[in-house]
C-alpha atoms as a PDB file:
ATOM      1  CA  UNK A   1      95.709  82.623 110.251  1.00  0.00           C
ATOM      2  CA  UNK A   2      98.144  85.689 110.995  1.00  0.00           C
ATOM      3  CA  UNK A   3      95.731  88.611 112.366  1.00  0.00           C
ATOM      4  CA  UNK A   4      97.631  91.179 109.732  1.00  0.00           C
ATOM      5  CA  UNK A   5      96.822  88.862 106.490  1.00  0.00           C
ATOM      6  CA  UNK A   6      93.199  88.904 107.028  1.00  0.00           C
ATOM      7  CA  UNK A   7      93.142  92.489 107.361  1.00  0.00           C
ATOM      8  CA  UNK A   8      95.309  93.043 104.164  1.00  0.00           C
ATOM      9  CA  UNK A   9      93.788  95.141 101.314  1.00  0.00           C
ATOM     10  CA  UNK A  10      93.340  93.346  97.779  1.00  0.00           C
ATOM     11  CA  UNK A  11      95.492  94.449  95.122  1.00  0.00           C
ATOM     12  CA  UNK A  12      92.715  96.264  93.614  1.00  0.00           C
ATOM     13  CA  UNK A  13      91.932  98.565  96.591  1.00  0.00           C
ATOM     14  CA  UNK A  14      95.673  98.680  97.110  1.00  0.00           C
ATOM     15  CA  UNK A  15      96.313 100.056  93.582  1.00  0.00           C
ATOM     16  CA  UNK A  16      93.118 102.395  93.829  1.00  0.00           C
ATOM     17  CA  UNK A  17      94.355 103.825  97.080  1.00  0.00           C
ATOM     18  CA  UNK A  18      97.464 104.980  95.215  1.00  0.00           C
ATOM     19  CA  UNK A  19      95.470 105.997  92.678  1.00  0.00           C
ATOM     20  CA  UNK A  20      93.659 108.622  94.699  1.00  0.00           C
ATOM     21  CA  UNK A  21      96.953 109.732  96.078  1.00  0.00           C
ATOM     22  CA  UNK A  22      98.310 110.189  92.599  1.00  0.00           C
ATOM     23  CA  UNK A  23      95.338 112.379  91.958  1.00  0.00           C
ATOM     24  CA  UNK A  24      96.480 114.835  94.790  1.00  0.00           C
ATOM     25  CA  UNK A  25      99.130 115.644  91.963  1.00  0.00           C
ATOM     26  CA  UNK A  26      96.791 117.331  89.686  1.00  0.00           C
ATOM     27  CA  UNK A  27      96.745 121.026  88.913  1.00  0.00           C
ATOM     28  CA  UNK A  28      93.100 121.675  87.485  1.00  0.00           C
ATOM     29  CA  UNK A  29      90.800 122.169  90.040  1.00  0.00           C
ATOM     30  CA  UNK A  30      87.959 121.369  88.187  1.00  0.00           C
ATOM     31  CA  UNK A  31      88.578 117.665  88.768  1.00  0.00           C
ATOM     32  CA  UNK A  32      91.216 115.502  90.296  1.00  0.00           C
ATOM     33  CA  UNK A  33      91.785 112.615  88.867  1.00  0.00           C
ATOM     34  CA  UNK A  34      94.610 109.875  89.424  1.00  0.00           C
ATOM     35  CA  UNK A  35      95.944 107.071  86.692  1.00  0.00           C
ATOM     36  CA  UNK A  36      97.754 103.834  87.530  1.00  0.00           C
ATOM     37  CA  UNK A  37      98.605 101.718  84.612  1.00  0.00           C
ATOM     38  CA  UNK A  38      99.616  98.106  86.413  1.00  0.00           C
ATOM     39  CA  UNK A  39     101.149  95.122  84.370  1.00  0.00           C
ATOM     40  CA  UNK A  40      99.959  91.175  84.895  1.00  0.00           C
ATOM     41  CA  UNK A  41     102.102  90.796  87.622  1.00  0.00           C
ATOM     42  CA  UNK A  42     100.794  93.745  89.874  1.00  0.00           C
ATOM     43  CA  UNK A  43     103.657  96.439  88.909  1.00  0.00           C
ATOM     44  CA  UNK A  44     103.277  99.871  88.039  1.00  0.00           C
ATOM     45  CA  UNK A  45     104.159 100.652  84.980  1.00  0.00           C
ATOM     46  CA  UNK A  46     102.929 104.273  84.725  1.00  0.00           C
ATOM     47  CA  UNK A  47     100.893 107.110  86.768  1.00  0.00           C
ATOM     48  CA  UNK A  48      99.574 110.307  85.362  1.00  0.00           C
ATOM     49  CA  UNK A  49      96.962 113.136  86.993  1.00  0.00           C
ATOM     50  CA  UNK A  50      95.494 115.597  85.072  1.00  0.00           C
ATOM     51  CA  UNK A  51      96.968 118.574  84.608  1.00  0.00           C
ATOM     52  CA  UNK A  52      98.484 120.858  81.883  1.00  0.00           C
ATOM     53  CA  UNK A  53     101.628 119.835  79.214  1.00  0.00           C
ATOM     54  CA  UNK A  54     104.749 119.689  80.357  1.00  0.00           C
ATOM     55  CA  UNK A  55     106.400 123.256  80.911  1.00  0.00           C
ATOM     56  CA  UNK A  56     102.777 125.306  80.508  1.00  0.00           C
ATOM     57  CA  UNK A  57     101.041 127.102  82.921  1.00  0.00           C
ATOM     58  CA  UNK A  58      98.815 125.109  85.422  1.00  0.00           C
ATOM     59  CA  UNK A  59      94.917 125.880  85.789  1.00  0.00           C
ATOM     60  CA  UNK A  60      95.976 126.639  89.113  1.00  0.00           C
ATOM     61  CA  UNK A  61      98.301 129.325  88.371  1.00  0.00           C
ATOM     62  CA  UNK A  62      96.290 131.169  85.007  1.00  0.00           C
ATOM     63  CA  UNK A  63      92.911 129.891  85.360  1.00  0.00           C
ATOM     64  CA  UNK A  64      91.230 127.238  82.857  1.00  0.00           C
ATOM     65  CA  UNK A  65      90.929 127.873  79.552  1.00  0.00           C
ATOM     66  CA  UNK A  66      86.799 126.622  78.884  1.00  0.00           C
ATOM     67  CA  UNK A  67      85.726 125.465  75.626  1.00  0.00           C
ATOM     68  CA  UNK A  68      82.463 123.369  75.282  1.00  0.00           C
ATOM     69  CA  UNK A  69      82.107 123.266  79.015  1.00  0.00           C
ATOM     70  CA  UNK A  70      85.595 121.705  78.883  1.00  0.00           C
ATOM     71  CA  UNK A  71      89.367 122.778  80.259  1.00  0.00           C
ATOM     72  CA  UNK A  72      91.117 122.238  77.362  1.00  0.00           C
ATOM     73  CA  UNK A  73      94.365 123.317  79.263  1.00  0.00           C
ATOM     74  CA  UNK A  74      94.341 119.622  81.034  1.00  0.00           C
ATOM     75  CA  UNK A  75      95.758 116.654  79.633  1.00  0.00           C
ATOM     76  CA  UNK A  76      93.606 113.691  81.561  1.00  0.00           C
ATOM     77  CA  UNK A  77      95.238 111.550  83.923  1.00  0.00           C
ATOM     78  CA  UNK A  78      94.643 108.503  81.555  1.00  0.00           C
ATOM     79  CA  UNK A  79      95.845 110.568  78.736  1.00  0.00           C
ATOM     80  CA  UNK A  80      99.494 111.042  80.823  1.00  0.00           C
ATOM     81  CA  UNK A  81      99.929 107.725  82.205  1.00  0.00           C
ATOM     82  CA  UNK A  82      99.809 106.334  78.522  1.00  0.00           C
ATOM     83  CA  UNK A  83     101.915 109.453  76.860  1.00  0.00           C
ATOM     84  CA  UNK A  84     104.319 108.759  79.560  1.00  0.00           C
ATOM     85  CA  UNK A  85     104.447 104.970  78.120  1.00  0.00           C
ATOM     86  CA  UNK A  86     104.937 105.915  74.578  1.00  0.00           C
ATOM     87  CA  UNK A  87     107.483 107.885  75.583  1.00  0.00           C
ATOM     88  CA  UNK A  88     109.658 105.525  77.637  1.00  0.00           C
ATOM     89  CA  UNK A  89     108.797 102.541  75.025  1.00  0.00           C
ATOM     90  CA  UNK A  90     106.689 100.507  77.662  1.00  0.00           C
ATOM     91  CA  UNK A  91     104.340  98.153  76.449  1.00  0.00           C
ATOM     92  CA  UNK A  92     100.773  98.846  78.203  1.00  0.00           C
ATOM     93  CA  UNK A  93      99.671  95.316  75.903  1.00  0.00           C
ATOM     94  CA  UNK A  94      97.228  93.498  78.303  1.00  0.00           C
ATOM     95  CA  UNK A  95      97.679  95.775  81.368  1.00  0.00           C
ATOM     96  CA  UNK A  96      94.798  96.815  83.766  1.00  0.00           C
ATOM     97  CA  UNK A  97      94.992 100.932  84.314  1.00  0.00           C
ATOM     98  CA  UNK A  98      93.078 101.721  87.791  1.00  0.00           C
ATOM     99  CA  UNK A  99      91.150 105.923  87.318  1.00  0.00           C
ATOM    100  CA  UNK A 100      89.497 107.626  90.408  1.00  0.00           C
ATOM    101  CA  UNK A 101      86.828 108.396  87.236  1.00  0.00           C
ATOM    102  CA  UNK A 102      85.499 106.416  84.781  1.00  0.00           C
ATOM    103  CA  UNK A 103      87.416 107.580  81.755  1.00  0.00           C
ATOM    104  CA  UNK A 104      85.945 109.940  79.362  1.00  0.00           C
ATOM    105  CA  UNK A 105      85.146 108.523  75.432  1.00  0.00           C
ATOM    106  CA  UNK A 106      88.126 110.237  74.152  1.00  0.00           C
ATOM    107  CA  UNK A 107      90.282 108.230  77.289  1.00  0.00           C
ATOM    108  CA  UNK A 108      88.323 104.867  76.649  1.00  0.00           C
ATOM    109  CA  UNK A 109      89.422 105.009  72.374  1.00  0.00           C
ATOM    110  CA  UNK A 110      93.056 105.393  73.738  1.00  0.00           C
ATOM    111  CA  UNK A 111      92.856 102.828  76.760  1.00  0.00           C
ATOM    112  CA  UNK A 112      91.712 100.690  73.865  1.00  0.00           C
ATOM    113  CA  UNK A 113      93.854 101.573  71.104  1.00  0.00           C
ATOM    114  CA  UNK A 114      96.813 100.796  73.784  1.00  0.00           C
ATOM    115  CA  UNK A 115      96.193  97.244  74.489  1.00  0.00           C
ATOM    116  CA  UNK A 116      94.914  97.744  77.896  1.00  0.00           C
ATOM    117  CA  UNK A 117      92.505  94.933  78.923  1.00  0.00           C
ATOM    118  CA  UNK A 118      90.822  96.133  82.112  1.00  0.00           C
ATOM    119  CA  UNK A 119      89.537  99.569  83.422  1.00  0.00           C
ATOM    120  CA  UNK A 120      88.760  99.658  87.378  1.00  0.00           C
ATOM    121  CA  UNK A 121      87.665 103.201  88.556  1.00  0.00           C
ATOM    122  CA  UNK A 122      85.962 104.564  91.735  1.00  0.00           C
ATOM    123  CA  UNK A 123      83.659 107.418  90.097  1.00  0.00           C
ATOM    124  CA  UNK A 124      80.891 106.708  87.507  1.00  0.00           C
ATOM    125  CA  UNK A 125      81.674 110.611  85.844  1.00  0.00           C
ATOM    126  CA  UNK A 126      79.929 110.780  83.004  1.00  0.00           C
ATOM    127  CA  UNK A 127      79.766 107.534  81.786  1.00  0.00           C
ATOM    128  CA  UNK A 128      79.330 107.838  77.412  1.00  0.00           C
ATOM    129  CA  UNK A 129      76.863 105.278  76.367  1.00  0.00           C
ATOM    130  CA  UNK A 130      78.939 104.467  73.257  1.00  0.00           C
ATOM    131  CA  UNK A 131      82.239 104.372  75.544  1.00  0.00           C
ATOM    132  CA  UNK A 132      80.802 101.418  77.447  1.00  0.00           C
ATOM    133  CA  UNK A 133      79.744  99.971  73.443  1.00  0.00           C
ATOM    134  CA  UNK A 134      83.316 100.114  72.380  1.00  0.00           C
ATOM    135  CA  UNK A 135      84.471  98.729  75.455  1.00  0.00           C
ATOM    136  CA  UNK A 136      81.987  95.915  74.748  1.00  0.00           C
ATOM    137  CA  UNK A 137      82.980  94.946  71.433  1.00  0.00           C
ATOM    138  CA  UNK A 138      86.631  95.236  72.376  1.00  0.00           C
ATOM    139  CA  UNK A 139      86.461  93.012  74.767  1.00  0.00           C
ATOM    140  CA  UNK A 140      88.079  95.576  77.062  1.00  0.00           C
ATOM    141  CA  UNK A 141      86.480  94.750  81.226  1.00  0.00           C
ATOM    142  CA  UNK A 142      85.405  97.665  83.430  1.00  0.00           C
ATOM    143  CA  UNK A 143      84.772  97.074  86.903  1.00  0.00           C
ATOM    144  CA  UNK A 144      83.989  99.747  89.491  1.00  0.00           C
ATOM    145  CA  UNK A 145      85.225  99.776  93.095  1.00  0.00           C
END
């Protein structure tokens, strides 16, 4: 068997590996988190990082803007690679999205809501008891890496 095949990375660390690069992106320093949204036939469909809306200041720049222990100046990574979808009219139906975190409950009700079927993420942040529930009875898989 060719030396370089056996050495090759799954598509799963593949697609994580971008997904940490992606995070490098992000403009809260408070986290960085990466978002690859990837179709049945291993394409990307959509990215995101977290960071503030279009055209607003960045954390970076003005400092976060803390309510309940949260930066509500950040839209999360998951949050842009699916508003970025919407936008552009692309079906995320049965897709897998790869996170650097596990996505927060607010995240998981959209991943679901969208039709995504499979979560893979490298950090167990915060994992909401009733997140991993709905992803239960939605028959939505989470896997970490």
């Amino acid at each position: 068997m060719n030396k370089k095949l056996e050495n090759r990375c799954s598509w799963q660390e593949y697609f994580m590996r971008l997904c940490e690069t992606v995070a490098e992106r992000g403009t809260c320093d408070r986290a960085y988190v990466g978002a690859i949204i990837v179709n049945s036939e291993n394409r990307i469909v959509s990215t995101g990082y977290n960071g503030s809306i279009s055209g607003d200041k960045h954390c970076s720049e003005v400092g976060h803007e803390m309510r309940d222990g949260h930066c509500i100046r950040t839209i999360h990574a998951e949050q842009n690679a699916l508003y970025y979808c919407a936008k552009e009219g692309i079906s995320v139906k049965d897709c897998s999205i790869y996170v650097t975190h596990f996505p927060c409950l607010n995240c998981i009700k959209a991943i679901i809501q969208a039709g995504i079927k499979h979560i893979y993420y490298r950090t167990g942040y915060r994992i909401d008891e009733y997140a991993i529930k709905l992803l239960q009875s939605s028959n939505v898989l989470y896997t970490k890496l």
